[in-house]
N, C-alpha and C. Protein backbone atom coordinates (compact mmCIF):
# COMPACT_ATOMS: atom_id res chain seq x y z
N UNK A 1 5.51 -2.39 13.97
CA UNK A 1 5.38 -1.08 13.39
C UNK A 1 3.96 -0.81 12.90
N UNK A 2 3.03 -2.22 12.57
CA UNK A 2 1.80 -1.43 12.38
C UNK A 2 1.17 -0.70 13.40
N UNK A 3 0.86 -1.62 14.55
CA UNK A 3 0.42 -1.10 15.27
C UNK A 3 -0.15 0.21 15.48
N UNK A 4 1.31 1.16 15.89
CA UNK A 4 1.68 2.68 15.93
C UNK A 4 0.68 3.00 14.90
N UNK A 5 1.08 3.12 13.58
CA UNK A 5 0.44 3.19 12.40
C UNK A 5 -0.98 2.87 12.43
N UNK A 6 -1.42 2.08 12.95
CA UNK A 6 -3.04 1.68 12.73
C UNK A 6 -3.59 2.58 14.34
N UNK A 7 -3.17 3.24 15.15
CA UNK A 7 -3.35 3.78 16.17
C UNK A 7 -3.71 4.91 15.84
N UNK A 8 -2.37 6.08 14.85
CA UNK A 8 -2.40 6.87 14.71
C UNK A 8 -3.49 7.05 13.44
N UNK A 9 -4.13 5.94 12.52
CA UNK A 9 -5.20 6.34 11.92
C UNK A 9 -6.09 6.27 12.18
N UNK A 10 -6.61 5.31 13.14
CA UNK A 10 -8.01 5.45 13.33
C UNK A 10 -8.05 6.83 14.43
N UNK A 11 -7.15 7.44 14.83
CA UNK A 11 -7.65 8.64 15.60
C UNK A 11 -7.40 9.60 14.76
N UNK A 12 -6.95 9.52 13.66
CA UNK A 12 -6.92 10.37 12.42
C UNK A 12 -8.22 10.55 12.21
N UNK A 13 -8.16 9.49 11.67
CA UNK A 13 -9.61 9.19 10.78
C UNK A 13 -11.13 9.92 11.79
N UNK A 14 -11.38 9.34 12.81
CA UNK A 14 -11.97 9.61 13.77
C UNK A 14 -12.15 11.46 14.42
N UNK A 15 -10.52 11.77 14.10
CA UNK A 15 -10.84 13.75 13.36
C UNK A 15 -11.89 13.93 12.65
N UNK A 16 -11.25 13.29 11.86
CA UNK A 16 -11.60 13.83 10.57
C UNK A 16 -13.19 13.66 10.47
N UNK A 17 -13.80 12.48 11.10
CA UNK A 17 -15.23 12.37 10.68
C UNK A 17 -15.56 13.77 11.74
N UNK A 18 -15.10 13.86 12.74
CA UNK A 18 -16.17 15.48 13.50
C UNK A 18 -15.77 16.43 12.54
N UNK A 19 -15.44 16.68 11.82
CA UNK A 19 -15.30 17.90 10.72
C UNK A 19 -16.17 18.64 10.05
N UNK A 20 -16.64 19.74 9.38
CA UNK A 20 -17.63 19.56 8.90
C UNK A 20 -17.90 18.80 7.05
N UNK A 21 -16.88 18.64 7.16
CA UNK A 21 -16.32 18.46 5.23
C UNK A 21 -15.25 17.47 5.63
N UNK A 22 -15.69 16.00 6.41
CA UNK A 22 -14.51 15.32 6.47
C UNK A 22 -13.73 14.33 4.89
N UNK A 23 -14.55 14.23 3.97
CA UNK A 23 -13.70 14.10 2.57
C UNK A 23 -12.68 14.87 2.48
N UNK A 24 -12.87 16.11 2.50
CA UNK A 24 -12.07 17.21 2.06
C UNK A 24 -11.33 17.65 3.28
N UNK A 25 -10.82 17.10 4.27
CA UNK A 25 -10.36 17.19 5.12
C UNK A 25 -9.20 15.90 5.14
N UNK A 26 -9.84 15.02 4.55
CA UNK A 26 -8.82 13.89 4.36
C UNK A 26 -7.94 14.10 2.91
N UNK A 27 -8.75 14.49 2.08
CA UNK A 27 -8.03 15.37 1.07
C UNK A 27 -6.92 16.31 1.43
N UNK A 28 -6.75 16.46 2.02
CA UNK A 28 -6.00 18.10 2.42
C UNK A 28 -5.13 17.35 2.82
N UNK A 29 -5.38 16.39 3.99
CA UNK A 29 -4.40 15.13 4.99
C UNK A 29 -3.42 14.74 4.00
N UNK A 30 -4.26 14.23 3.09
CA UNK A 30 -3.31 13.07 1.81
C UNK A 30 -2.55 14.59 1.11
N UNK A 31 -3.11 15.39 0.48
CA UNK A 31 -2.06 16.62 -0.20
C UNK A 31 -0.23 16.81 0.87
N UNK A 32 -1.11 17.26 2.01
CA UNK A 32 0.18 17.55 3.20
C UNK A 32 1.04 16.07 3.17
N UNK A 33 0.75 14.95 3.01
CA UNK A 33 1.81 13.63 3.11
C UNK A 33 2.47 13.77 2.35
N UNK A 34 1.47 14.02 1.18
CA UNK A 34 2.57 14.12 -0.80
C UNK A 34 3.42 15.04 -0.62
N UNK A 35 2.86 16.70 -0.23
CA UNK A 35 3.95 17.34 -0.03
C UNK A 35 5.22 17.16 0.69
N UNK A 36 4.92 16.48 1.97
CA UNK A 36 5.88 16.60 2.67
C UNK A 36 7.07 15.60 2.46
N UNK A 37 6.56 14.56 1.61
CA UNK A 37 6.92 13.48 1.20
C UNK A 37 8.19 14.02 -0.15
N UNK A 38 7.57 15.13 -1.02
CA UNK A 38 8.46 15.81 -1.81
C UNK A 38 9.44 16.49 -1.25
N UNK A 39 9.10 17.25 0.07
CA UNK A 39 9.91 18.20 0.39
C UNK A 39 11.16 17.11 0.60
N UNK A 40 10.65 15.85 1.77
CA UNK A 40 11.96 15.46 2.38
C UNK A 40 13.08 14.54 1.09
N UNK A 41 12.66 14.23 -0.04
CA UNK A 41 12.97 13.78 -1.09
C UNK A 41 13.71 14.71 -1.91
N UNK A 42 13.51 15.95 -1.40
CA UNK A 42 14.16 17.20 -2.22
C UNK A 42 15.66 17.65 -1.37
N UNK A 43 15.17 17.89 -0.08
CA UNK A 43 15.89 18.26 0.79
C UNK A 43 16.95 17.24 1.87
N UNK A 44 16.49 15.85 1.47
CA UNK A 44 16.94 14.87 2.88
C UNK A 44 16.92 15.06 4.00
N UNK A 45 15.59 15.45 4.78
CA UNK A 45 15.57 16.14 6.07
C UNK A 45 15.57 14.50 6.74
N UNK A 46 14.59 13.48 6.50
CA UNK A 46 14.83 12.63 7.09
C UNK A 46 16.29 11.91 7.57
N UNK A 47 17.06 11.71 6.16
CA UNK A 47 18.10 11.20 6.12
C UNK A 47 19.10 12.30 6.97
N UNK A 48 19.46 13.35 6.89
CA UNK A 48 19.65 13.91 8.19
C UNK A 48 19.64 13.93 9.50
N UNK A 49 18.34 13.61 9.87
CA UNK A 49 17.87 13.60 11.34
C UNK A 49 18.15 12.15 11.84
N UNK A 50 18.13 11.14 11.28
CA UNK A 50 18.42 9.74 11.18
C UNK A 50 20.03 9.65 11.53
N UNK A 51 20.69 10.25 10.64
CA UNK A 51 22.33 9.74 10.70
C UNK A 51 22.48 10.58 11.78
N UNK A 52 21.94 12.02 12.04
CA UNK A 52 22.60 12.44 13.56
C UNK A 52 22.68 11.68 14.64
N UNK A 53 21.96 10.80 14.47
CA UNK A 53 21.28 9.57 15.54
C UNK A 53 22.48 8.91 15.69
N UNK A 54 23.38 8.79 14.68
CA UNK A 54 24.34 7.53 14.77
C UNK A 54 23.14 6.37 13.70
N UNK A 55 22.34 6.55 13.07
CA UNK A 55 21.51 5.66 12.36
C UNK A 55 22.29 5.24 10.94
N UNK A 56 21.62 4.22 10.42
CA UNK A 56 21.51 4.93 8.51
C UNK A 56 20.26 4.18 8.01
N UNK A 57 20.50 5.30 6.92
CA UNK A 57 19.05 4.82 5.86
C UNK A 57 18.72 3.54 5.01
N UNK A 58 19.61 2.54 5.66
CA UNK A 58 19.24 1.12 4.53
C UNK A 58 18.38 0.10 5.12
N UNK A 59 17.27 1.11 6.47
CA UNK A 59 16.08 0.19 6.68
C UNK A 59 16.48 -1.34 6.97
N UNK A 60 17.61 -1.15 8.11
CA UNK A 60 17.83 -3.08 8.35
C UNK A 60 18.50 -3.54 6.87
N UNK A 61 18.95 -3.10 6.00
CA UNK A 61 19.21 -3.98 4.82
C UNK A 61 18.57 -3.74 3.71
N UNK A 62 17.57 -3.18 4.29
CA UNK A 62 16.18 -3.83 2.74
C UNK A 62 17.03 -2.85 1.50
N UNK A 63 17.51 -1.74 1.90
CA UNK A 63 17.95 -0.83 0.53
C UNK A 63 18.85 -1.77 -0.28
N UNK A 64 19.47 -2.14 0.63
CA UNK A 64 20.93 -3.46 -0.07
C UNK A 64 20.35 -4.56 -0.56
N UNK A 65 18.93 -4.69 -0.38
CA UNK A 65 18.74 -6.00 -0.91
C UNK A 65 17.78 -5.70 -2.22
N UNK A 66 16.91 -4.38 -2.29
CA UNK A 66 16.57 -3.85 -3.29
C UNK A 66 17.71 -3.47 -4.45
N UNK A 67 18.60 -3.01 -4.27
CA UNK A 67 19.65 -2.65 -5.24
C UNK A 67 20.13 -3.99 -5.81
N UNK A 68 20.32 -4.99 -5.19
CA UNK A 68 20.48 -6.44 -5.47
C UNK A 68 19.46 -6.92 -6.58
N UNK A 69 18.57 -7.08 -5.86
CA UNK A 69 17.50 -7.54 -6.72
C UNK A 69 17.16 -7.00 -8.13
N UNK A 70 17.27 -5.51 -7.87
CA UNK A 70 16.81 -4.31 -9.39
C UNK A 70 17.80 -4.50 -10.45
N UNK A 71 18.98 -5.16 -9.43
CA UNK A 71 20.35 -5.80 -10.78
C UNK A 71 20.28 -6.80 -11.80
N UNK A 72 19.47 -7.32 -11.21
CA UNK A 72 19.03 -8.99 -12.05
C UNK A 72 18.82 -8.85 -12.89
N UNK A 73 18.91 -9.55 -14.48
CA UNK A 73 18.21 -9.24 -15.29
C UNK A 73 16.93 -9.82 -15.69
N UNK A 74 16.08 -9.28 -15.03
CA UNK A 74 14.52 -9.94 -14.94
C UNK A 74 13.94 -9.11 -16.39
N UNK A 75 12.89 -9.64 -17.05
CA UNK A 75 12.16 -9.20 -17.65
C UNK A 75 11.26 -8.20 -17.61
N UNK A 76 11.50 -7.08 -17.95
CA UNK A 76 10.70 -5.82 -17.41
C UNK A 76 9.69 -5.62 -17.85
N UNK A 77 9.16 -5.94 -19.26
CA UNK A 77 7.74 -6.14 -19.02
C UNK A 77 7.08 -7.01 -18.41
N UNK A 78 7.06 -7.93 -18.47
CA UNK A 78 5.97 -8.60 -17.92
C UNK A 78 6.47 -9.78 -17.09
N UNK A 79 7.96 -9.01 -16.24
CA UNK A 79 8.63 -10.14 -14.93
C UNK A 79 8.60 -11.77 -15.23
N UNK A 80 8.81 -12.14 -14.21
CA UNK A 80 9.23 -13.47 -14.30
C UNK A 80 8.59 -14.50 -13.64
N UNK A 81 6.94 -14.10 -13.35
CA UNK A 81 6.03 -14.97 -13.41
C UNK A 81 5.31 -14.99 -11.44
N UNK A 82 4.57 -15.19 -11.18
CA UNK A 82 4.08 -15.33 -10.01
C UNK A 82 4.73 -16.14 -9.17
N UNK A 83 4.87 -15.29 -8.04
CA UNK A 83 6.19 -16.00 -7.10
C UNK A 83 7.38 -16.81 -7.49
N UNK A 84 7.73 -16.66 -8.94
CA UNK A 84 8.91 -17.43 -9.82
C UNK A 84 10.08 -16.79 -9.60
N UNK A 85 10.80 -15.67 -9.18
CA UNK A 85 12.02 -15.01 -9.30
C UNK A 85 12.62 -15.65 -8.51
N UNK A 86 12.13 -15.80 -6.73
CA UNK A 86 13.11 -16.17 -6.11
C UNK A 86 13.53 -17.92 -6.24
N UNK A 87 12.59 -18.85 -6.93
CA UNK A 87 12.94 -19.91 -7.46
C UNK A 87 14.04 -20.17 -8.75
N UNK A 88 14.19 -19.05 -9.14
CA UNK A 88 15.00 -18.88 -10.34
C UNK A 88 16.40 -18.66 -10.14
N UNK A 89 16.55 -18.79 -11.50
CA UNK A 89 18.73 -18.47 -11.72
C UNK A 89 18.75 -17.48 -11.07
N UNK A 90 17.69 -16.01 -10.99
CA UNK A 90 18.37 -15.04 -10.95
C UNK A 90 17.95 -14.29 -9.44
N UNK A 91 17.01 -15.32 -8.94
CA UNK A 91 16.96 -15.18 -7.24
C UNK A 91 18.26 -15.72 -6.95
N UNK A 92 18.45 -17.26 -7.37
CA UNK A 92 19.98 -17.45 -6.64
C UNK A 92 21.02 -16.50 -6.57
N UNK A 93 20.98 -15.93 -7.68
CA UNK A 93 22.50 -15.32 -8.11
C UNK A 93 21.96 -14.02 -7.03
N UNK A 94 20.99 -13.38 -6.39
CA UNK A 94 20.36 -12.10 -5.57
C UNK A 94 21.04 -12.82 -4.29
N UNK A 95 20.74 -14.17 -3.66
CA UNK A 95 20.56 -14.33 -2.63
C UNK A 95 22.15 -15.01 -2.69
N UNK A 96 22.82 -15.24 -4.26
CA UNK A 96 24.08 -15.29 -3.55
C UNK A 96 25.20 -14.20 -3.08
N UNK A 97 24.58 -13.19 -3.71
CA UNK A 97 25.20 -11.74 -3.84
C UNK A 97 25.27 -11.46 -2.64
N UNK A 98 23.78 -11.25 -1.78
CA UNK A 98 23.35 -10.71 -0.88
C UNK A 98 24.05 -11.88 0.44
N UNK A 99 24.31 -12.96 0.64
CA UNK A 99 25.10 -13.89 1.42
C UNK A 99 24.07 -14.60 2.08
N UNK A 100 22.46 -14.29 1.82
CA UNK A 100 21.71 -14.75 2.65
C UNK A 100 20.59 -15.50 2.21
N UNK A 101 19.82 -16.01 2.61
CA UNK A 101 18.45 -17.05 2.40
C UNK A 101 16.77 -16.21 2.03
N UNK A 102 16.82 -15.55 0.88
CA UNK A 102 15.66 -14.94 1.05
C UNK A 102 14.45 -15.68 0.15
N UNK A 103 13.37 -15.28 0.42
CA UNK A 103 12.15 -14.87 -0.67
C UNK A 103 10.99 -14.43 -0.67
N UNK A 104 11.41 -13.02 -0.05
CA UNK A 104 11.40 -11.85 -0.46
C UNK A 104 12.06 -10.50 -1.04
N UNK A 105 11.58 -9.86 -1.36
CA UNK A 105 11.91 -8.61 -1.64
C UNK A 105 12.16 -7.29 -0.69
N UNK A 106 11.10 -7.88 0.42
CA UNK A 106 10.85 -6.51 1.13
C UNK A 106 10.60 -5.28 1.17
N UNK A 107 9.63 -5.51 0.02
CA UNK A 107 9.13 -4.41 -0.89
C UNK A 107 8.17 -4.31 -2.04
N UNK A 108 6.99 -4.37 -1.26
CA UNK A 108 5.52 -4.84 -2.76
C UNK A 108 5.72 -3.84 -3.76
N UNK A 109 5.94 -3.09 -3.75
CA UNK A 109 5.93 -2.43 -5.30
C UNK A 109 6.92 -3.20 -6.09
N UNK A 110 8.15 -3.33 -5.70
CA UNK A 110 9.16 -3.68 -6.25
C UNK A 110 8.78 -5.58 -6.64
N UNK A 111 8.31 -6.49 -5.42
CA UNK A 111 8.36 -7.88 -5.76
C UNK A 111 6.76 -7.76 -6.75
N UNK A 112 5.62 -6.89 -6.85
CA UNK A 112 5.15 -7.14 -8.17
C UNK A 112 5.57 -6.75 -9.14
N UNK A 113 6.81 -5.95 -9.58
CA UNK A 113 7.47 -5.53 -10.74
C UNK A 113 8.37 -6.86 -11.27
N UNK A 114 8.56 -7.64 -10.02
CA UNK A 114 9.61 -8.97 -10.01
C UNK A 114 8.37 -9.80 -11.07
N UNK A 115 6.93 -9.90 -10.34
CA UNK A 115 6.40 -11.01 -10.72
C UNK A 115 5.87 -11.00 -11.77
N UNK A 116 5.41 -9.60 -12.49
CA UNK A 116 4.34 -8.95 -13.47
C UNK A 116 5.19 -8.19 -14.35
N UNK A 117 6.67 -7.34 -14.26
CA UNK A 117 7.04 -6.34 -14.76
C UNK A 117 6.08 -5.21 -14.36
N UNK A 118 6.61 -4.42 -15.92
CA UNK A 118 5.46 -2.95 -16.09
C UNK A 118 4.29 -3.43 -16.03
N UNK A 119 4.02 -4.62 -16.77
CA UNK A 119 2.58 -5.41 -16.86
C UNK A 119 1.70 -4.98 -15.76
N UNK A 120 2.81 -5.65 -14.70
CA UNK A 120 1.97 -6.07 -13.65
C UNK A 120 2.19 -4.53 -12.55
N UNK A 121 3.01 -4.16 -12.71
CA UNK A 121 2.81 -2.62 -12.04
C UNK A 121 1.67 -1.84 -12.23
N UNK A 122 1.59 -1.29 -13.47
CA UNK A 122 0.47 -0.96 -14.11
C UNK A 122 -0.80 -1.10 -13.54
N UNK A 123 -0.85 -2.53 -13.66
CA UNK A 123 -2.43 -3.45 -13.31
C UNK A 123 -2.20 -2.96 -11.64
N UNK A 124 -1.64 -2.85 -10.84
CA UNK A 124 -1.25 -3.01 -9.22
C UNK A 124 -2.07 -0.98 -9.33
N UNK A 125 -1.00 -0.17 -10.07
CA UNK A 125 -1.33 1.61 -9.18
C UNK A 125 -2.62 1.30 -10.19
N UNK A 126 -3.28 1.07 -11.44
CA UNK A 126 -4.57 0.90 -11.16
C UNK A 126 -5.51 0.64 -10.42
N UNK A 127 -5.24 -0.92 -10.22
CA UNK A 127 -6.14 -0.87 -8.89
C UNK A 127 -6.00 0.09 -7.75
N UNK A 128 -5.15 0.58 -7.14
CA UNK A 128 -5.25 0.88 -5.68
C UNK A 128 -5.79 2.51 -6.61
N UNK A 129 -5.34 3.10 -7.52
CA UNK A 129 -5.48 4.21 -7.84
C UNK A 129 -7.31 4.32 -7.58
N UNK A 130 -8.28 3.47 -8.43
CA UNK A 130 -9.87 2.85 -8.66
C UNK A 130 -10.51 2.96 -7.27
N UNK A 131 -9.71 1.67 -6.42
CA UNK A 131 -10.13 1.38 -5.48
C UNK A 131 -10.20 2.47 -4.24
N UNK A 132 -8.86 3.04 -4.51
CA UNK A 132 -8.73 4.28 -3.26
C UNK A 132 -9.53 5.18 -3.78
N UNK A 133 -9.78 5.54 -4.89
CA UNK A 133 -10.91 6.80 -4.88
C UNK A 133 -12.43 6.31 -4.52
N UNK A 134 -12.15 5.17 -4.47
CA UNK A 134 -13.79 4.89 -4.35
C UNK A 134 -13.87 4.49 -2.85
N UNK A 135 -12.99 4.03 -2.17
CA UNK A 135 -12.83 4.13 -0.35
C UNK A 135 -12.98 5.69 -0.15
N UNK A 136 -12.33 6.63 -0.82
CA UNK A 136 -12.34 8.10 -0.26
C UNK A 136 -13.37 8.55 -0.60
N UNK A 137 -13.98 8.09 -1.55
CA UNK A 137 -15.73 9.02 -1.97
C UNK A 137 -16.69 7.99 -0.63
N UNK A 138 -16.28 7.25 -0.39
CA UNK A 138 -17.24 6.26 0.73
C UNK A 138 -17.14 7.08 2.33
N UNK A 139 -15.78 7.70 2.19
CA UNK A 139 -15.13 8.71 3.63
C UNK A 139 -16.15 9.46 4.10
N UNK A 140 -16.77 9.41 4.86
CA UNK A 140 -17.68 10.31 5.84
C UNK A 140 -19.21 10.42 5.49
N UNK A 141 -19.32 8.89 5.20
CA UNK A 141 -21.04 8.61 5.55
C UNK A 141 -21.00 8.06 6.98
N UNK A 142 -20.21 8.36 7.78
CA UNK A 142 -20.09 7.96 9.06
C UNK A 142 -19.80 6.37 9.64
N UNK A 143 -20.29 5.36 7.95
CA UNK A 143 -19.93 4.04 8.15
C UNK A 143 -19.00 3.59 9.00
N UNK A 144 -18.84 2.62 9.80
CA UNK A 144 -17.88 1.94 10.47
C UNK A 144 -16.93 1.73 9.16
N UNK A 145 -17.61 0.77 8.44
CA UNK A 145 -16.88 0.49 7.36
C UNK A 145 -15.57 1.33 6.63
N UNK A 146 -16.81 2.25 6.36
CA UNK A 146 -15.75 3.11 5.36
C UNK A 146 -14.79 3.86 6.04
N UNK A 147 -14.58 3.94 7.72
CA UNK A 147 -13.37 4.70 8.37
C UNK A 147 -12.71 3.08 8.19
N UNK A 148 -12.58 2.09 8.45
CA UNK A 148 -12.04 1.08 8.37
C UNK A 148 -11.38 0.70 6.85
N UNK A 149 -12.25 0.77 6.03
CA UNK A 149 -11.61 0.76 4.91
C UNK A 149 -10.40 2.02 4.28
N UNK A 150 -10.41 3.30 5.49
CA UNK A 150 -9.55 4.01 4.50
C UNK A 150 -8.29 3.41 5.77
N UNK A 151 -8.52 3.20 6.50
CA UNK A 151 -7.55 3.43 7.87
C UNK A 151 -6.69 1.53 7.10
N UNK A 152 -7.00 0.43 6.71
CA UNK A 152 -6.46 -1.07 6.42
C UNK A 152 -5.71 -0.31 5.15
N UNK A 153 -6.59 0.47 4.37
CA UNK A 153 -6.16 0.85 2.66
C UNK A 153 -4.78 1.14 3.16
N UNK A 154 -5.15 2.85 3.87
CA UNK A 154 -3.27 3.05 3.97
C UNK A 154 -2.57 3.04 4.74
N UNK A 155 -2.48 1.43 5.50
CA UNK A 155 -2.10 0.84 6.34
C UNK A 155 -1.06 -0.22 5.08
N UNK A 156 -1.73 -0.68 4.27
CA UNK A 156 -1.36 -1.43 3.22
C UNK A 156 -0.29 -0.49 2.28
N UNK A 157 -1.08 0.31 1.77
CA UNK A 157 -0.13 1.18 1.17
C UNK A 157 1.49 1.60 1.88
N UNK A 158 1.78 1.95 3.33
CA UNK A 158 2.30 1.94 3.46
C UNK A 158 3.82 0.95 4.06
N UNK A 159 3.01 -0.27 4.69
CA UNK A 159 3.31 -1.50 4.97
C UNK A 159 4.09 -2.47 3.41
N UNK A 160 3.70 -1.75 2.33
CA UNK A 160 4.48 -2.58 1.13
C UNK A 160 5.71 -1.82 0.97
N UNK A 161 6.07 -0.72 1.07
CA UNK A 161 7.22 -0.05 1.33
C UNK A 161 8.45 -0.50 1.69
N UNK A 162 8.65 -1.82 3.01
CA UNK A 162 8.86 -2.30 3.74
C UNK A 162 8.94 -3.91 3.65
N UNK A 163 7.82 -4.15 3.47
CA UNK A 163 7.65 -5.93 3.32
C UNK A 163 6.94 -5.85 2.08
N UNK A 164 6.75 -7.42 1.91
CA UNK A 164 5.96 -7.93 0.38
C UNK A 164 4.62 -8.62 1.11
N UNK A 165 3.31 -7.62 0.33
CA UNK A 165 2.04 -8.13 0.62
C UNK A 165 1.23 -7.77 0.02
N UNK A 166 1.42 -7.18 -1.33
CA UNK A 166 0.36 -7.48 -1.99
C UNK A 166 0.28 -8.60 -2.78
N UNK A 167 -0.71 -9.57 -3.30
CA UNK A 167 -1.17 -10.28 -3.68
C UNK A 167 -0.90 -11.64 -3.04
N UNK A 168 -0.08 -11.54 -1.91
CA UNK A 168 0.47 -12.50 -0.82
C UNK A 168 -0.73 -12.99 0.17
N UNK A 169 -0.85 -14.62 0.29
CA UNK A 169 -1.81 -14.81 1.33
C UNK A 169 -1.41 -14.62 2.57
N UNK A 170 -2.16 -13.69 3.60
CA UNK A 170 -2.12 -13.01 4.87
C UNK A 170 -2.89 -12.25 5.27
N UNK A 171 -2.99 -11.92 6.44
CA UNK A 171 -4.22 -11.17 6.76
C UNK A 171 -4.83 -9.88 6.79
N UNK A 172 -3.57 -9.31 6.49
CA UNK A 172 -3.85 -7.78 5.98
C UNK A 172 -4.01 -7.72 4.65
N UNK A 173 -3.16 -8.56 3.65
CA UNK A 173 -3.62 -8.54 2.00
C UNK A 173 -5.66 -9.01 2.19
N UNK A 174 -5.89 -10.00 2.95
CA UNK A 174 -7.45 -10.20 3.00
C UNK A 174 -8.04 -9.06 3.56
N UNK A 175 -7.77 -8.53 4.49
CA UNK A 175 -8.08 -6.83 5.19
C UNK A 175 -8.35 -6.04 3.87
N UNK A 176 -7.30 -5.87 3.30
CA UNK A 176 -7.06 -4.51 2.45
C UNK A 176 -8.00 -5.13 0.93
N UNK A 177 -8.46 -6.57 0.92
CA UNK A 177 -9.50 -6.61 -0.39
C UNK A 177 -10.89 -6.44 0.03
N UNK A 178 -11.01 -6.69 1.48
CA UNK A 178 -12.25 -6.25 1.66
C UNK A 178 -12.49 -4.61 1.76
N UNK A 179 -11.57 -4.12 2.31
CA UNK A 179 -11.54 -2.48 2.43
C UNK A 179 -11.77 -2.12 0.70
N UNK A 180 -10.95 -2.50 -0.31
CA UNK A 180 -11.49 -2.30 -1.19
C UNK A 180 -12.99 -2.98 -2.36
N UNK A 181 -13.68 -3.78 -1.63
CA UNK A 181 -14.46 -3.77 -1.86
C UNK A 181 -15.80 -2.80 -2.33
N UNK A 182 -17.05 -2.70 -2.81
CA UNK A 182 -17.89 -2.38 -2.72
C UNK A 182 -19.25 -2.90 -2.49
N UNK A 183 -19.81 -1.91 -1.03
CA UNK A 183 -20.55 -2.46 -0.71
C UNK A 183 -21.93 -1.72 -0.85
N UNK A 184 -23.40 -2.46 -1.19
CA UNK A 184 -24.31 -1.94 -1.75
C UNK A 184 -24.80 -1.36 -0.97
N UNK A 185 -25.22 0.24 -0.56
CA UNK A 185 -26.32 0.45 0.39
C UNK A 185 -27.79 0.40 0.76
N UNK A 186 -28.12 -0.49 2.10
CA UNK A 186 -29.42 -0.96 2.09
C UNK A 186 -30.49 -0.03 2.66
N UNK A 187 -31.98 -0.23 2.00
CA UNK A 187 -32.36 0.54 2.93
C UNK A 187 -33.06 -0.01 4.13
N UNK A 188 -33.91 0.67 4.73
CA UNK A 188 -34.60 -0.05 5.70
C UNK A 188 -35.76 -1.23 5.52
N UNK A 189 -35.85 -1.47 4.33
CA UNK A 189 -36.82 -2.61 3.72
C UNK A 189 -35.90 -3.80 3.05
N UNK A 190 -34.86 -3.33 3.54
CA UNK A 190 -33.88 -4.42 3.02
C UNK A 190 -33.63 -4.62 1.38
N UNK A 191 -34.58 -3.80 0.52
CA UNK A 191 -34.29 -3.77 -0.73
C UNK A 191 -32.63 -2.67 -1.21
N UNK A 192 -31.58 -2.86 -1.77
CA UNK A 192 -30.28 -2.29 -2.13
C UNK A 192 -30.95 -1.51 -3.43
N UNK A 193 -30.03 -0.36 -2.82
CA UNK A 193 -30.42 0.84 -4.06
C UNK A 193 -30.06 0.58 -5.41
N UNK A 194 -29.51 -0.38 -6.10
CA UNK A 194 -29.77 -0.77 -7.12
C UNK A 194 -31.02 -1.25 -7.96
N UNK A 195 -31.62 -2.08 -6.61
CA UNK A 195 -32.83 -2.56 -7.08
C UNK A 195 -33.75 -2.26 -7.04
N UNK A 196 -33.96 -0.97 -6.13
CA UNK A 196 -35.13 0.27 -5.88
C UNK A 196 -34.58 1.06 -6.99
N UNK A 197 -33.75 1.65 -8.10
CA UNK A 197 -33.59 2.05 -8.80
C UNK A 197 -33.99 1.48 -9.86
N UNK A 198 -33.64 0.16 -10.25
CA UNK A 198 -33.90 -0.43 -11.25
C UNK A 198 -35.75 -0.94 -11.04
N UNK A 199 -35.93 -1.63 -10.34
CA UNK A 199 -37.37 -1.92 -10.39
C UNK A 199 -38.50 -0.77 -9.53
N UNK A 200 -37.60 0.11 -8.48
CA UNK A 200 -38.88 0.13 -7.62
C UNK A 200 -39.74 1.39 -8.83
């Protein structure tokens, strides 16, 4: 499923830089997701179009295994420790509920609420909140980089929905810390505008 997903952004993205205002063009992009994202949350157009299919909405399981898990009584502020739940009483009692062998969640928002609580929620839409505005102010200096960094960002963002990967070693959690990185711009003397600011 990334794939699709990483296809359809970099030719997103790749719009968006011929634009003449491609920030504000990706702005507009991200507004239309939120909206549409409300509408179908208001209305169930998805869940609709899905069950006409003969489908349903529990995503392979993962809904059944989220409702499982959100039962536990884990500690809501500040969870039950880094990768500790599913080692615990109250992973067993999830994975005996559920009839099966897990550890995961299948679902990063939800398994850092497992590991951190609110604590660690908190600390999580901070960062991406920091980090994504500062990938989107980087959007359309034409950098390789910075189309790469928004295209891994919400590749990630949407990929935790689904599976558990944030703070997980793998290669898109390493993708998505370099995308949020910052990187200094050089000039042609090789001195970084910090240091032509500060000394030159």
């Amino acid at each position: 499923a990334l794939i699709p997903v990483a296809i359809f952004l970099y030719w997103l993205t790749g719009c968006l830089l011929k634009t003449r205002a491609p920030r504000t063009s990706l702005f507009l992009c991200i507004m239309a997701a939120v909206v549409l994202y409300a509408f179908d949350a208001t209305f169930k157009i998805k869940e609709t179009i899905i069950e006409s299919l003969g489908r349903n909405m529990t995503l392979t399981g993962r809904t059944v295994i989220w409702e499982v898990v959100r039962s536990q009584p884990n500690n809501p502020l500040i969870g039950g420790g880094y990768y500790m739940f599913w080692d615990s009483n109250l992973g067993t009692a999830a994975k005996d509920e559920l009839g099966m062998r897990l550890n995961t969640a299948h679902n990063g928002y939800l398994e850092v609420f497992l590991d951190g609580g609110i604590v660690g929620i908190s600390l999580l839409f901070l960062m991406l909140a920091t980090r994504g505005l500062a990938i989107f102010n980087r959007f359309g200096t034409n950098a390789k980089f910075a189309r790469m960094a928004v295209i891994y960002f919400g590749i990630a963002l949407l990929y935790n929905f689904s599976e558990s990967n944030f703070f997980r070693l793998g290669s898109l959690w390493m993708m998505t810390l370099m995308a949020m990185l910052s990187i200094p711009r050089v000039n042609p003397l090789g001195e970084d505008e910090g240091f032509q600011a500060k000394f030159g």
